[in-house]
N, C-alpha and C. Protein backbone atom coordinates (compact mmCIF):
# COMPACT_ATOMS: atom_id res chain seq x y z
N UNK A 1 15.47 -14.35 34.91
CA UNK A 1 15.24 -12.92 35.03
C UNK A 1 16.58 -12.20 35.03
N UNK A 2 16.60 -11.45 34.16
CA UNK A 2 17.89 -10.09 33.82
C UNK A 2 18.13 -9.18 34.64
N UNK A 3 19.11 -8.29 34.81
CA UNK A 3 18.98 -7.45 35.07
C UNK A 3 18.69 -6.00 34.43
N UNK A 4 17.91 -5.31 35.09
CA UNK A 4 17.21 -4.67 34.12
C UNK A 4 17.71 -3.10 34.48
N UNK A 5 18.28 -2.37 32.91
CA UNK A 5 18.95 -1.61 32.64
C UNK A 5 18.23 -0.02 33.14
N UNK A 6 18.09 1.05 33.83
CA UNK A 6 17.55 1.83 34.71
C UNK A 6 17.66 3.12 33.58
N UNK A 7 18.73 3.56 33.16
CA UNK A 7 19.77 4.45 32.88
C UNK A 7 20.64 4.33 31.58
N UNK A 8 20.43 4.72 30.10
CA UNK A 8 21.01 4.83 29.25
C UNK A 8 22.36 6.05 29.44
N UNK A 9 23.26 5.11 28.90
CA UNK A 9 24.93 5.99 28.98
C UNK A 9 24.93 6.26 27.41
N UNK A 10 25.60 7.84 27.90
CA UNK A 10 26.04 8.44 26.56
C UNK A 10 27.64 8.85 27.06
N UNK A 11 28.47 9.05 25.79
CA UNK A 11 29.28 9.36 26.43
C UNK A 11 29.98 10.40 25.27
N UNK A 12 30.53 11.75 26.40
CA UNK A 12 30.86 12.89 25.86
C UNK A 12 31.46 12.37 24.81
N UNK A 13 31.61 12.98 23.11
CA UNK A 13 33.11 13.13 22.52
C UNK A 13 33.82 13.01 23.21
N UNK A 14 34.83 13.75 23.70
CA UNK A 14 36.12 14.00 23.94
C UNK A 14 36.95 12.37 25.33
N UNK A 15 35.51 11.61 25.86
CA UNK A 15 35.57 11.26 26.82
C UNK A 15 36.46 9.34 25.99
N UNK A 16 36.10 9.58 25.00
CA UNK A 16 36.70 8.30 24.00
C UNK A 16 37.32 9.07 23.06
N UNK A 17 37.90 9.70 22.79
CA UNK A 17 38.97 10.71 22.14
C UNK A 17 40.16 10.82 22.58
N UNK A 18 39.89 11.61 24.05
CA UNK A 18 41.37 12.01 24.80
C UNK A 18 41.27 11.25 25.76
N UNK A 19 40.13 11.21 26.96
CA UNK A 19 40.37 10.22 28.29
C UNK A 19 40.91 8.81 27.89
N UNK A 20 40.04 8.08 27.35
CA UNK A 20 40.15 6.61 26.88
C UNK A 20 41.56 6.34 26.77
N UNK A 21 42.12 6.80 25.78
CA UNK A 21 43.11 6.77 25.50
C UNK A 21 44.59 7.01 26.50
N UNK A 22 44.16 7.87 27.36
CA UNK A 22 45.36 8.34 28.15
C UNK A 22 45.22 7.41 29.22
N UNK A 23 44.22 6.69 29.14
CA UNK A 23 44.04 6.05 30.54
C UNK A 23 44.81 4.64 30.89
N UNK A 24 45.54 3.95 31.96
CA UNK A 24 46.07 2.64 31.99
C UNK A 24 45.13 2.07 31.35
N UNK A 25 45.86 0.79 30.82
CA UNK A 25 45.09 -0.24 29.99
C UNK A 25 43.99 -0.96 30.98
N UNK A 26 44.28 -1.69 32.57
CA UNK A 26 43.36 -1.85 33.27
C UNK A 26 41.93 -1.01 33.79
N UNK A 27 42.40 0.45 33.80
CA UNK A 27 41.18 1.02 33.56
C UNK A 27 40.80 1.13 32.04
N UNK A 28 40.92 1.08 30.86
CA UNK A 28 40.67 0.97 29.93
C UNK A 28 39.59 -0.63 29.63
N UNK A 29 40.37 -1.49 30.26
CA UNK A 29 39.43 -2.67 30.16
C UNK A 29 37.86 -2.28 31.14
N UNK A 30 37.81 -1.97 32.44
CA UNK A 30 37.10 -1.45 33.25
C UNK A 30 36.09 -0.62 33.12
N UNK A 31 36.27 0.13 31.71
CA UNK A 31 35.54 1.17 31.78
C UNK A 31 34.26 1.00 31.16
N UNK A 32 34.18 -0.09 31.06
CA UNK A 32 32.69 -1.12 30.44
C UNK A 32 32.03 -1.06 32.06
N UNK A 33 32.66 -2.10 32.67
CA UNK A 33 32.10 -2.00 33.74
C UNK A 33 31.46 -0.74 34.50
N UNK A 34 32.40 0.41 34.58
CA UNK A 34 31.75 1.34 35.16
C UNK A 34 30.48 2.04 34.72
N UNK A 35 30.31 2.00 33.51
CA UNK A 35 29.01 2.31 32.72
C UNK A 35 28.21 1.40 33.33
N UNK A 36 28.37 0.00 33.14
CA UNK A 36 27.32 -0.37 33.65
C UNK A 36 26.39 -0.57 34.99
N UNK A 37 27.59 -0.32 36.19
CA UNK A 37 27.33 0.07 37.27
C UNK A 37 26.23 1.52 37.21
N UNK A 38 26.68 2.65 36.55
CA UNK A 38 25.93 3.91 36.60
C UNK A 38 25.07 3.20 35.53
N UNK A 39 24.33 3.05 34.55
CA UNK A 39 22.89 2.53 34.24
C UNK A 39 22.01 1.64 35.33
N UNK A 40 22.38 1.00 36.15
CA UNK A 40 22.06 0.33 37.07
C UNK A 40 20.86 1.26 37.75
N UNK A 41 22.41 1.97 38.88
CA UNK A 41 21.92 3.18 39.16
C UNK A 41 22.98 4.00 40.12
N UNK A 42 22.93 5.41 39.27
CA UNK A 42 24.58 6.04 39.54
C UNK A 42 24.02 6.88 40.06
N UNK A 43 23.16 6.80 41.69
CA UNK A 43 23.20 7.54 42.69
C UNK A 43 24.00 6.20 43.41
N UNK A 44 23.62 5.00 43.43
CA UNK A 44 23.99 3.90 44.90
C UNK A 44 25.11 3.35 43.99
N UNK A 45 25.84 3.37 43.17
CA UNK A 45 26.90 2.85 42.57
C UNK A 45 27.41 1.38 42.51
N UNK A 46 26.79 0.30 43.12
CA UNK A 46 27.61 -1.15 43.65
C UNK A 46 29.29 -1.03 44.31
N UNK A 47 29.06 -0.12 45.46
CA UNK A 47 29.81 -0.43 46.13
C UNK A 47 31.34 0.86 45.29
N UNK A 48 31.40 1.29 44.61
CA UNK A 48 32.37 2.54 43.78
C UNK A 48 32.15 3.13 44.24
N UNK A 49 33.07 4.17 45.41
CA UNK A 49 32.76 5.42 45.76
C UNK A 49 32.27 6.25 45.22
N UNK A 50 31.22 7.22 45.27
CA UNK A 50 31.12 8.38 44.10
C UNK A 50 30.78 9.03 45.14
N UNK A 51 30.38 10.39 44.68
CA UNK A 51 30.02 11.76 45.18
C UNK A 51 29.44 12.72 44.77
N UNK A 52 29.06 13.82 44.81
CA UNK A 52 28.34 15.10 44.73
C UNK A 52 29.21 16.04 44.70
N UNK A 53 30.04 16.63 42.76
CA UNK A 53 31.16 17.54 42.73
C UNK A 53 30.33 18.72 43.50
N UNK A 54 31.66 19.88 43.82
CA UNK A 54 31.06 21.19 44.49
C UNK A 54 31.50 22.30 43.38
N UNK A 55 31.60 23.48 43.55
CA UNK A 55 32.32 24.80 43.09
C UNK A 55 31.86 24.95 41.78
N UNK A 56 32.73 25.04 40.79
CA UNK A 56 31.87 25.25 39.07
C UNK A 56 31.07 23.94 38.92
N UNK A 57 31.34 22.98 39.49
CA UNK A 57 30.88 21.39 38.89
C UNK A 57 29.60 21.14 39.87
N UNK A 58 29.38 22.06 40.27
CA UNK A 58 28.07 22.01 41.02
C UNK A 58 26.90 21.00 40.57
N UNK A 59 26.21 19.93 40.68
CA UNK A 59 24.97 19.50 39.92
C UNK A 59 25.48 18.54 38.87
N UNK A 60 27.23 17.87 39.75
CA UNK A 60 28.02 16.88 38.45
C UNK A 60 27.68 15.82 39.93
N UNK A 61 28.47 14.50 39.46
CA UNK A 61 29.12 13.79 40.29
C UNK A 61 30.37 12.77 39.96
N UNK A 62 30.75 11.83 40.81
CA UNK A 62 31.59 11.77 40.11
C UNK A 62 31.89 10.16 40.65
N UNK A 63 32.54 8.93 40.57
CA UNK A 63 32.78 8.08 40.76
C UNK A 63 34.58 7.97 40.84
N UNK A 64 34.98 7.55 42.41
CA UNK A 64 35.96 8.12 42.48
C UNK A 64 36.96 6.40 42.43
N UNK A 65 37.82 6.54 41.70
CA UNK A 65 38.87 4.99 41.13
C UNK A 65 40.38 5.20 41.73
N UNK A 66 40.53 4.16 41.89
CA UNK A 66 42.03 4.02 42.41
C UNK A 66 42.78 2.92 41.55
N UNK A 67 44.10 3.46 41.31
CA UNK A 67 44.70 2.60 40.01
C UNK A 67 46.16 2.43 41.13
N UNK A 68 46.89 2.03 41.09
CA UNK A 68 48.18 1.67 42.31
C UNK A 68 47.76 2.90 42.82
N UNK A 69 48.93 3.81 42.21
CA UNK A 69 49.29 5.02 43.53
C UNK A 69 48.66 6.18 43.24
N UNK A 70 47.90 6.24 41.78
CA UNK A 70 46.88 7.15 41.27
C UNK A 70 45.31 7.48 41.46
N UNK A 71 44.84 8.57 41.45
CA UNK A 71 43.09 8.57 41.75
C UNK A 71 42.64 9.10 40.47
N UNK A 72 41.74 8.04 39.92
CA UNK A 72 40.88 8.66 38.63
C UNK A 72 39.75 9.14 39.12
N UNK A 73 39.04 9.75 38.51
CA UNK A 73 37.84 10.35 38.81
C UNK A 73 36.53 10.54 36.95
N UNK A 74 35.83 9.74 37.51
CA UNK A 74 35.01 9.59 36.24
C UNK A 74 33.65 10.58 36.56
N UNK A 75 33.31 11.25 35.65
CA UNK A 75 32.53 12.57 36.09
C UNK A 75 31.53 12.44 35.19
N UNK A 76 30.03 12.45 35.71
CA UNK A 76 28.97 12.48 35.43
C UNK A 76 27.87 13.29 35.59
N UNK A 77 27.15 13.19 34.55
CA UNK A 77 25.73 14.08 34.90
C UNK A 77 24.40 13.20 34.60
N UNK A 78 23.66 13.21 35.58
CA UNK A 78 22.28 12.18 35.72
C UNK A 78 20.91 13.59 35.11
N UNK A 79 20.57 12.58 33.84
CA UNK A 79 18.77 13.48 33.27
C UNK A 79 17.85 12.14 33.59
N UNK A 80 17.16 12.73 34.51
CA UNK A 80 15.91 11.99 34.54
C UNK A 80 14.78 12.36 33.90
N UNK A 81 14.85 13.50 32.91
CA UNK A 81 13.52 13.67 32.19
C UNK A 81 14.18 14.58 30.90
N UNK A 82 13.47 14.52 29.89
CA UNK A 82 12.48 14.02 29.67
C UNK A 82 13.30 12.35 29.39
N UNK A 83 12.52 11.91 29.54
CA UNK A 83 12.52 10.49 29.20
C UNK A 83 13.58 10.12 27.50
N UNK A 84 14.46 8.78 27.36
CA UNK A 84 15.04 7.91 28.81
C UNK A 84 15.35 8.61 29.80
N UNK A 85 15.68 8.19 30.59
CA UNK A 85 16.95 8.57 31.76
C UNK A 85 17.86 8.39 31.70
N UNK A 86 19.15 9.07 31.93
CA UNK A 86 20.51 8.89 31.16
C UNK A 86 21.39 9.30 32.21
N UNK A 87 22.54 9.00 31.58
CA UNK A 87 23.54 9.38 32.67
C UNK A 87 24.58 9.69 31.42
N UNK A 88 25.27 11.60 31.24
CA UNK A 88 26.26 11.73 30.32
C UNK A 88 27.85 11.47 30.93
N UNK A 89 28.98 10.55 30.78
CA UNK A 89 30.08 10.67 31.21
C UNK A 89 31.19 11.40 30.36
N UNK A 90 31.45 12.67 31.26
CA UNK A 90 31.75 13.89 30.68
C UNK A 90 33.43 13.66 30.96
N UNK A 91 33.62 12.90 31.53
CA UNK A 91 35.08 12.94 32.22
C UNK A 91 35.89 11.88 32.64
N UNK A 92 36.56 11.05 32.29
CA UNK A 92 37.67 9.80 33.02
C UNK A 92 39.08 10.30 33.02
N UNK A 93 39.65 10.76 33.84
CA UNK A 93 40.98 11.27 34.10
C UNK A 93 41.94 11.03 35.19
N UNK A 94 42.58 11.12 35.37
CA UNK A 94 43.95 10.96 36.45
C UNK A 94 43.04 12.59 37.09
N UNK A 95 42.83 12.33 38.58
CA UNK A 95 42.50 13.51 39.39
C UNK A 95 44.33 14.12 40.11
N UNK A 96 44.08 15.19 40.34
CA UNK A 96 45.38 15.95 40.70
C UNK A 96 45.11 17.25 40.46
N UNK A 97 46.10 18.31 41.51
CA UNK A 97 45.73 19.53 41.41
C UNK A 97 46.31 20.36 40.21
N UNK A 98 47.24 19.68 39.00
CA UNK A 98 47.47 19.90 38.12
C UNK A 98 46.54 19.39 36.95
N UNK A 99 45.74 18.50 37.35
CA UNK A 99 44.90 18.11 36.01
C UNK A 99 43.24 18.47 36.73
N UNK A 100 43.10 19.38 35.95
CA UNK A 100 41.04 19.27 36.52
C UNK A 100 40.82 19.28 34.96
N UNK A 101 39.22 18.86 35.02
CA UNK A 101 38.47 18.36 33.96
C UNK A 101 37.96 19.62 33.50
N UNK A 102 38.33 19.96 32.10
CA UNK A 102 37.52 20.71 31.08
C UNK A 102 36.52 20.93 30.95
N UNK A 103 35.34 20.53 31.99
CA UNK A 103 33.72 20.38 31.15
C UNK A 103 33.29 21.86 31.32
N UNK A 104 32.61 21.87 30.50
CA UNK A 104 31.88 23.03 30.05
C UNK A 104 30.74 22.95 30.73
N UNK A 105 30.21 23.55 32.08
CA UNK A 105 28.65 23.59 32.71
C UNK A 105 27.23 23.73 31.64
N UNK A 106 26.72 22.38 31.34
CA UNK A 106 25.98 22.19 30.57
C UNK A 106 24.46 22.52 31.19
N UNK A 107 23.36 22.54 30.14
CA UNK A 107 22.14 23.07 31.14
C UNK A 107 21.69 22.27 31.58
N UNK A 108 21.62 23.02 33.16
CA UNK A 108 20.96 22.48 34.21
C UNK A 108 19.34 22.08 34.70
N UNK A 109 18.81 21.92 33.70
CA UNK A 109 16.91 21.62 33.45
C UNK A 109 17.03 20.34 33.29
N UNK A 110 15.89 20.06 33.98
CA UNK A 110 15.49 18.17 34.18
C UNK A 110 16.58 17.45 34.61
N UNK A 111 17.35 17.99 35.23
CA UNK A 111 18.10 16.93 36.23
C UNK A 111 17.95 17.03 37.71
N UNK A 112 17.95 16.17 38.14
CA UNK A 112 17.80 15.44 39.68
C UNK A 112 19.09 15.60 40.38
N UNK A 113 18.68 16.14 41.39
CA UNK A 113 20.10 16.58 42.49
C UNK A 113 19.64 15.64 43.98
N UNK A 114 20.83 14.82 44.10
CA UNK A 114 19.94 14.35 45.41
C UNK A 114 21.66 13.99 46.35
């Protein structure tokens, strides 16, 4: 018996364009993994901190990474309807009060806030 996949990942353009790329090579290898943690299921994460963004990112969340002395922050949005259920990752970046994430507040219908 498998484990059985909850949650189809999509992932923004820009998020394998510009993030991917800028990111250490160890999170670069990693970032398989973290998808598959959020299809699982990216409210309880396996143990990856995540959270509930606030302010414009209201109704995001986010899975919060530590690389040595750096904090990434991988930023998500969970649709549970209509059917699949998905999870879009809008964001993998070096967090800092000089770098916040670009996303554009996408519509907020059929997603689950919990």
């Amino acid at each position: 018996m498998g484990i059985r996949i909850k949650y189809r990942i999509q992932l923004h353009r820009e998020v394998t364009q510009r993030d991917c790329p800028d990111l250490p090579l160890p999170l670069q290898r990693d970032f398989l993994s973290y998808q598959q943690v959020l299809s699982l299921d990216p409210y309880q994460t396996c143990g990856v901190p995540n959270f509930r963004l606030t302010g414009a990112l209201t109704g995001y969340r986010a899975l919060e990474v530590k690389q040595n002395a750096a904090a990434y922050r991988l930023i998500y949005c969970i649709y549970e309807s209509p059917p699949p259920r998905r999870v879009v990752i809008l964001s993998f970046a070096e967090h800092g009060p000089d770098n916040q994430p670009t996303i554009k507040p996408q519509k907020r219908s059929n997603r689950r806030r919990k």
